[in-house]
PDB file of N, CA and C in Angstrom:
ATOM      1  N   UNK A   1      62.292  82.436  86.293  1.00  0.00           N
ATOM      2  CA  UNK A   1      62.430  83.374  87.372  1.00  0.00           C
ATOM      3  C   UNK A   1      63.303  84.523  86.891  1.00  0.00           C
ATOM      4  N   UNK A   2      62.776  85.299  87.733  1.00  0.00           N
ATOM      5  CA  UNK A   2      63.745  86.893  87.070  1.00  0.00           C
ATOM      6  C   UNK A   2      63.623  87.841  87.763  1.00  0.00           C
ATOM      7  N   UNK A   3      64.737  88.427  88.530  1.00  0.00           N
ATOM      8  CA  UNK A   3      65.100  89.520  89.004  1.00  0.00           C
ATOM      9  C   UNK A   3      64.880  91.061  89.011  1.00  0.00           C
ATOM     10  N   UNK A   4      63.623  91.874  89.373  1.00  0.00           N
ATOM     11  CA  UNK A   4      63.476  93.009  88.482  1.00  0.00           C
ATOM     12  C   UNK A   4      64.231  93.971  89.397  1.00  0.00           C
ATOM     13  N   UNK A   5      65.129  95.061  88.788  1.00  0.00           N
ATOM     14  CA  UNK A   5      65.250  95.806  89.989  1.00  0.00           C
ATOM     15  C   UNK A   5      64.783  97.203  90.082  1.00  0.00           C
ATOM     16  N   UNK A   6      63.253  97.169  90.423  1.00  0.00           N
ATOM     17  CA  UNK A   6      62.295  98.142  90.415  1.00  0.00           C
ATOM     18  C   UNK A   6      62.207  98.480  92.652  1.00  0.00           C
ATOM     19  N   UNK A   7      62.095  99.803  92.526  1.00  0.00           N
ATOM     20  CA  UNK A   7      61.726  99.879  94.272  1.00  0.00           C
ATOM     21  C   UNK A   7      62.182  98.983  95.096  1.00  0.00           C
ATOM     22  N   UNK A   8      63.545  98.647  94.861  1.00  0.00           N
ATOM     23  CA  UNK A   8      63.945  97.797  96.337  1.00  0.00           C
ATOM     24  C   UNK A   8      64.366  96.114  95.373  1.00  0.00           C
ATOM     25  N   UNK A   9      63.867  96.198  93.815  1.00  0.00           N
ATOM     26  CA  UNK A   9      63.843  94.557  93.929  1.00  0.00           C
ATOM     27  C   UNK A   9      62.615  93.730  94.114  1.00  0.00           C
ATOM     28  N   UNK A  10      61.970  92.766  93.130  1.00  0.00           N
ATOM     29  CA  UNK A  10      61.580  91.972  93.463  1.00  0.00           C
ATOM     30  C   UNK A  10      61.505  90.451  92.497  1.00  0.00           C
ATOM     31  N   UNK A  11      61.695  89.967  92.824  1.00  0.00           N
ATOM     32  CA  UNK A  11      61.188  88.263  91.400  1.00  0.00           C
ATOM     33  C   UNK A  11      59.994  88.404  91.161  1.00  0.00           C
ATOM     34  N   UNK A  12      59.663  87.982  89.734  1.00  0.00           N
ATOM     35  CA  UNK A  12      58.787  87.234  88.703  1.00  0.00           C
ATOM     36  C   UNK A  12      58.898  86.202  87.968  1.00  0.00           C
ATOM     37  N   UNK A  13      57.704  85.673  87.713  1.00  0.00           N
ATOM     38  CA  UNK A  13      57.829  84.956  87.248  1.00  0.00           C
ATOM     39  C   UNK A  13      57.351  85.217  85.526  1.00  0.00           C
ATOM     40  N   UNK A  14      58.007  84.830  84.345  1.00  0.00           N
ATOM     41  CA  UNK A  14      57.205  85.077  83.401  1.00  0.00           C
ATOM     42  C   UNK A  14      57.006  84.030  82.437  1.00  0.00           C
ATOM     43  N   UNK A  15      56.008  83.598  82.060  1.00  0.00           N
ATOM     44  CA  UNK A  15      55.204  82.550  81.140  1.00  0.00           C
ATOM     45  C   UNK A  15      54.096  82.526  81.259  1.00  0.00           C
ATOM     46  N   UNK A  16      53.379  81.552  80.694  1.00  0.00           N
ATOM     47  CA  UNK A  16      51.984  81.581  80.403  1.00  0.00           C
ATOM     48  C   UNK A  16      50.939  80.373  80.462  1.00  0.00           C
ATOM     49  N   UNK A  17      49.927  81.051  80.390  1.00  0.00           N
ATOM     50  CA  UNK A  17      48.960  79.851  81.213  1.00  0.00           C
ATOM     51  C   UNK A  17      48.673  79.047  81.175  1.00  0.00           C
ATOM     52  N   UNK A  18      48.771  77.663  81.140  1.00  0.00           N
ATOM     53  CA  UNK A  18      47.972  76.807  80.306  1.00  0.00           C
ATOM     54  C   UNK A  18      47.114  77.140  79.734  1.00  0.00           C
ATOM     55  N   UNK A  19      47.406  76.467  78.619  1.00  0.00           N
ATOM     56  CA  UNK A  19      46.350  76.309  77.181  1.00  0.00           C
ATOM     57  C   UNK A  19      46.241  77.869  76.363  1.00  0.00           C
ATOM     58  N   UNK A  20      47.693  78.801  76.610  1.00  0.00           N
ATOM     59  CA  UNK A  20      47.758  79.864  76.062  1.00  0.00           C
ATOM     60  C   UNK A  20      49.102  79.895  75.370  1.00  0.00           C
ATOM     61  N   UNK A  21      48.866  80.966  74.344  1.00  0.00           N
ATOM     62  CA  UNK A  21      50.383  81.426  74.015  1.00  0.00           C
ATOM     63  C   UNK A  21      50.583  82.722  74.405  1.00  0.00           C
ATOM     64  N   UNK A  22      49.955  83.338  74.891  1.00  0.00           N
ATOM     65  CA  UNK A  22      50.433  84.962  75.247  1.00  0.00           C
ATOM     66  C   UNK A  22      51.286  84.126  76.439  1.00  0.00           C
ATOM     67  N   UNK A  23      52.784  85.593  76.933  1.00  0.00           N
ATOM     68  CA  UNK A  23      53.583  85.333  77.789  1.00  0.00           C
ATOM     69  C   UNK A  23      52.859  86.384  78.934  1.00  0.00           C
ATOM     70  N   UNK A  24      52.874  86.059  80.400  1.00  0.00           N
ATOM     71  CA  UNK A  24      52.731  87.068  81.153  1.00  0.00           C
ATOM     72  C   UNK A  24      53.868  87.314  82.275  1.00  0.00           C
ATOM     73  N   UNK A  25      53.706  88.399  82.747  1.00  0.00           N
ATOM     74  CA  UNK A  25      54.720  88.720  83.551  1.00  0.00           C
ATOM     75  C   UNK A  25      53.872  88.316  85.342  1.00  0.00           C
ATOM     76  N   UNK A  26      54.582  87.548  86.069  1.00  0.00           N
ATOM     77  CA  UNK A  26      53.624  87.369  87.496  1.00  0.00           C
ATOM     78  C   UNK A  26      54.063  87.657  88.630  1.00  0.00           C
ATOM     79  N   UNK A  27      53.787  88.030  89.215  1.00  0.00           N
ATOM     80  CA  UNK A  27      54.249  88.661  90.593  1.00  0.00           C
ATOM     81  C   UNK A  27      54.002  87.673  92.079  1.00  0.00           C
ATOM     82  N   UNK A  28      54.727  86.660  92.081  1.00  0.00           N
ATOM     83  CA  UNK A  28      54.333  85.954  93.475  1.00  0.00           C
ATOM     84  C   UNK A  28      54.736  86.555  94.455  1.00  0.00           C
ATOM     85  N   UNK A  29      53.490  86.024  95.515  1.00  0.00           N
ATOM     86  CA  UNK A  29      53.449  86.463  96.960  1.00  0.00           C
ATOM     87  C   UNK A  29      53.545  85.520  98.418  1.00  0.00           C
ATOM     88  N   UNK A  30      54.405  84.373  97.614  1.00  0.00           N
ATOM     89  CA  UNK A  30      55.030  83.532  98.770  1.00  0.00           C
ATOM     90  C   UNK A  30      55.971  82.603  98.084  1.00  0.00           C
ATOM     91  N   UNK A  31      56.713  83.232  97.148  1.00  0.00           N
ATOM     92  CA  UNK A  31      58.034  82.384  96.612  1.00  0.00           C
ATOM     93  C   UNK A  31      59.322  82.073  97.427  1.00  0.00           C
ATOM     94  N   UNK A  32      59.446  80.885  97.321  1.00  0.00           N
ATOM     95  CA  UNK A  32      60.489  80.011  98.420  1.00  0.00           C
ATOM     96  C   UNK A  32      61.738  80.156  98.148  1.00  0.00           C
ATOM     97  N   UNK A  33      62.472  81.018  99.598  1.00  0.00           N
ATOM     98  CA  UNK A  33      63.728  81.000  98.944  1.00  0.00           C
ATOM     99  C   UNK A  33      64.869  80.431  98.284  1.00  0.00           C
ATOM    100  N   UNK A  34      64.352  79.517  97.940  1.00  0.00           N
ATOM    101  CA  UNK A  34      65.409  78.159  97.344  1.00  0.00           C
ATOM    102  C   UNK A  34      65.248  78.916  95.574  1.00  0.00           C
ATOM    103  N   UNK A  35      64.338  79.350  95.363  1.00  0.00           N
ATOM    104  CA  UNK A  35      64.144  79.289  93.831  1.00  0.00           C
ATOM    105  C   UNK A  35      63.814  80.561  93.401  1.00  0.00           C
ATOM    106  N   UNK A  36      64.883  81.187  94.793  1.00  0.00           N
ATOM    107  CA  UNK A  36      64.954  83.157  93.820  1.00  0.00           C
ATOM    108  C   UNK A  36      66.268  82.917  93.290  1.00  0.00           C
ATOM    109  N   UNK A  37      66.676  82.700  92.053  1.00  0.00           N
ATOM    110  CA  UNK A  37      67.425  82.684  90.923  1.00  0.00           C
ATOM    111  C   UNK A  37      67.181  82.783  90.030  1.00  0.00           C
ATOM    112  N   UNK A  38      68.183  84.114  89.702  1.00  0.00           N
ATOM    113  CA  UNK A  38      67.774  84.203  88.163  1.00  0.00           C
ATOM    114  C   UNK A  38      67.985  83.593  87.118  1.00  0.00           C
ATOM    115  N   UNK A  39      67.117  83.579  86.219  1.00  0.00           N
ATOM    116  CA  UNK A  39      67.413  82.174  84.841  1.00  0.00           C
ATOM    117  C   UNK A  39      66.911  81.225  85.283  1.00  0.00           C
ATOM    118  N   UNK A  40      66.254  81.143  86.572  1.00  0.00           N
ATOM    119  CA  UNK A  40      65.993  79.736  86.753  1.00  0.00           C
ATOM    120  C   UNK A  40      64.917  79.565  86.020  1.00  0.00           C
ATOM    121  N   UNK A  41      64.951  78.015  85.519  1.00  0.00           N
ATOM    122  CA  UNK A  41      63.255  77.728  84.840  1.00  0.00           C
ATOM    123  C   UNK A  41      62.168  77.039  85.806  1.00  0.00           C
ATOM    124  N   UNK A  42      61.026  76.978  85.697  1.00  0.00           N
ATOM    125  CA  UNK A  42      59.871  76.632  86.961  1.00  0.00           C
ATOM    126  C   UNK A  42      59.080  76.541  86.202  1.00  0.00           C
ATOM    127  N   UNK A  43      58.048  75.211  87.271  1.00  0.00           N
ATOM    128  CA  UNK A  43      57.109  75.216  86.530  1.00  0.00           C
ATOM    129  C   UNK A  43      56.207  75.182  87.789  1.00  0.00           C
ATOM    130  N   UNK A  44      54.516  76.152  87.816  1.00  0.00           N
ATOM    131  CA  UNK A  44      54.527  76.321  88.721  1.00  0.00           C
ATOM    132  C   UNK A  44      52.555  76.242  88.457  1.00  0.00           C
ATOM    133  N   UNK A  45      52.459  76.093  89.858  1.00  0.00           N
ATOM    134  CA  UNK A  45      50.927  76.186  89.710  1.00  0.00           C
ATOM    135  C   UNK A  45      50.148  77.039  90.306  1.00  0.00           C
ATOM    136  N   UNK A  46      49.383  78.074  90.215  1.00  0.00           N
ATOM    137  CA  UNK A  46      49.183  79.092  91.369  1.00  0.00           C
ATOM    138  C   UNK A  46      47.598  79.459  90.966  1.00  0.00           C
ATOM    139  N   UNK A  47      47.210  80.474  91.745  1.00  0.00           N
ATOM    140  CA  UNK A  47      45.833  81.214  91.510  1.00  0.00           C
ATOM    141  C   UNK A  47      46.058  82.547  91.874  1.00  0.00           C
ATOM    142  N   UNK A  48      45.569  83.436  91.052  1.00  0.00           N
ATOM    143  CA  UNK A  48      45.549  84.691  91.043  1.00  0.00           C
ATOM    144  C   UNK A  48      45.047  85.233  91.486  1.00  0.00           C
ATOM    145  N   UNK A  49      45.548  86.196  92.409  1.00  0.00           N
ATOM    146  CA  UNK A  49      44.761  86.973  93.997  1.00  0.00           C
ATOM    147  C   UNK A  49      44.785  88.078  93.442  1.00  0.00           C
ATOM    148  N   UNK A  50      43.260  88.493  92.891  1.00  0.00           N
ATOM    149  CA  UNK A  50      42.966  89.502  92.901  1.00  0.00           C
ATOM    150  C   UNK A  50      42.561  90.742  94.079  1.00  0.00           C
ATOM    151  N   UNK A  51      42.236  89.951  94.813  1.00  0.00           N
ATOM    152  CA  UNK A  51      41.971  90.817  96.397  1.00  0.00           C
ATOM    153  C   UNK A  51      43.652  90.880  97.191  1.00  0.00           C
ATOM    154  N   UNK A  52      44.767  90.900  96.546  1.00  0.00           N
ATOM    155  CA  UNK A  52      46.198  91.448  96.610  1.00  0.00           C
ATOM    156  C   UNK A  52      46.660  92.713  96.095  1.00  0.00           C
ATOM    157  N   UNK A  53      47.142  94.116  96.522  1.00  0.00           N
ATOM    158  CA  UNK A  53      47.478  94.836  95.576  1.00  0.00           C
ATOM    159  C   UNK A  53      49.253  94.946  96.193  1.00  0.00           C
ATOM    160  N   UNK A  54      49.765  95.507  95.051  1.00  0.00           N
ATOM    161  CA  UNK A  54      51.135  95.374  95.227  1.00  0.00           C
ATOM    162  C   UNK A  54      51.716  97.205  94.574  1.00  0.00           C
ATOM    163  N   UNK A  55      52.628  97.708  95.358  1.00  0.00           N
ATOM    164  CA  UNK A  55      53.288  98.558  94.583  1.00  0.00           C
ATOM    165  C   UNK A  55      53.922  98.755  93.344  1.00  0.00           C
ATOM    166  N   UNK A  56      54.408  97.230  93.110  1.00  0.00           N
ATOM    167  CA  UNK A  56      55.181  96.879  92.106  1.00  0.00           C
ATOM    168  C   UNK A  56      54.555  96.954  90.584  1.00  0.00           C
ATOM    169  N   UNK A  57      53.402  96.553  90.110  1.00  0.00           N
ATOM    170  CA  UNK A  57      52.395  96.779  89.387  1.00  0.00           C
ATOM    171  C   UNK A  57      52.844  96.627  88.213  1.00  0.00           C
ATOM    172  N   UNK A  58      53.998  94.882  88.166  1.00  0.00           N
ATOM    173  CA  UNK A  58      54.304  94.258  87.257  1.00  0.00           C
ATOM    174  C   UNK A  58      53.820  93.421  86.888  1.00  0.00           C
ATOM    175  N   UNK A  59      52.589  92.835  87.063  1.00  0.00           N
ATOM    176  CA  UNK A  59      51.298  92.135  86.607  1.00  0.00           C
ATOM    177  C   UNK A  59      50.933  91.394  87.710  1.00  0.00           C
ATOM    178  N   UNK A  60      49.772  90.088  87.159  1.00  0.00           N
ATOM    179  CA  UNK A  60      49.286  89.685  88.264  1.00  0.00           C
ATOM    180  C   UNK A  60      49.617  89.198  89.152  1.00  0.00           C
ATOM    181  N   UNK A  61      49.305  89.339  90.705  1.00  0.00           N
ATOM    182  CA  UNK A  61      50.085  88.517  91.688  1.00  0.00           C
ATOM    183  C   UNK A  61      49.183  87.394  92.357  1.00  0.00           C
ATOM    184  N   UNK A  62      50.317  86.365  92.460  1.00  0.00           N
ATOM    185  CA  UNK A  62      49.957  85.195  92.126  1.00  0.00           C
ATOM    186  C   UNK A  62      50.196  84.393  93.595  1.00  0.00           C
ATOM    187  N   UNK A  63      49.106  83.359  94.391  1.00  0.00           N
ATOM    188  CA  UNK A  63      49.853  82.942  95.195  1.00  0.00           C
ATOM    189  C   UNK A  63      49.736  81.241  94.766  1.00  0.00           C
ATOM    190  N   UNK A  64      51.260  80.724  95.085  1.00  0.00           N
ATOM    191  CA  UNK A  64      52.177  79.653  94.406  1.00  0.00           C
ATOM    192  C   UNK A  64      51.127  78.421  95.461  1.00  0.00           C
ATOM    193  N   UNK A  65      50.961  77.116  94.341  1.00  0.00           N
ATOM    194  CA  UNK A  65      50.148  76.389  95.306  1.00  0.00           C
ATOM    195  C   UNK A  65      51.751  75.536  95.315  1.00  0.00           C
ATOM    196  N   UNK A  66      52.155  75.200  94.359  1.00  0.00           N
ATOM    197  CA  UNK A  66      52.998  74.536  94.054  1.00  0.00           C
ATOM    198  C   UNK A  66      53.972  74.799  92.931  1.00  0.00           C
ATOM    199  N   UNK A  67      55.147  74.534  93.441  1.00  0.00           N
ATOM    200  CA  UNK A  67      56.354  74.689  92.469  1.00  0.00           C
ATOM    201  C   UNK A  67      57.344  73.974  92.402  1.00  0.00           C
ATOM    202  N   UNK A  68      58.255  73.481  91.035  1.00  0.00           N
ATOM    203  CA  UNK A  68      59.473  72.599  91.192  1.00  0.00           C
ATOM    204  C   UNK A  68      60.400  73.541  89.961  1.00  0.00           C
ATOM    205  N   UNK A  69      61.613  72.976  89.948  1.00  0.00           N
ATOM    206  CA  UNK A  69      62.656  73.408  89.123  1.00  0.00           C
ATOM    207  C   UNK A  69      62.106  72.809  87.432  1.00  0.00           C
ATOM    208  N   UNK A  70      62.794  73.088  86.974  1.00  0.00           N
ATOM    209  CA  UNK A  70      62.725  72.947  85.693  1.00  0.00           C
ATOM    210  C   UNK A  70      64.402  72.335  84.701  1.00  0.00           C
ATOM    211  N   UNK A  71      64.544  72.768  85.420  1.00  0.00           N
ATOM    212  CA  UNK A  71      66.150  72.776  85.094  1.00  0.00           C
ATOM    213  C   UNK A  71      66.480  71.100  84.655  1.00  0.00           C
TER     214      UNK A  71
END
């Protein structure tokens, strides 16, 4: 998790997909406030809403099916 402070602020998430090594940068659109911290590690499962657009236009935005800590 990570803190950007672009227009107001928002979290991302950044890693990568299963069964990849590229890193991506993700933009969720229903992250729980328990796990906006930064540094935090997550591991998370989501699908990518392309029919979402965002101002922020720090990559894809993602809505979270499921998530836990990592830590």
């Amino acid at each position: 998790m990570d803190y950007e402070h672009v227009e107001g602020g928002l979290w991302v998430i950044e890693g990568r997909k299963a069964g990849s090594e590229a890193s991506n940068t993700y933009e969720p659109m229903n992250l729980p406030a328990i796990f906006e911290v930064d540094g935090q590690r997550v591991r998370v499962r989501a699908r990518v809403r392309d029919d979402v657009g965002s101002i922020y236009m720090t990559g894809p935005t993602i809505e979270i099916r499921s998530i836990e800590s990592r830590d």
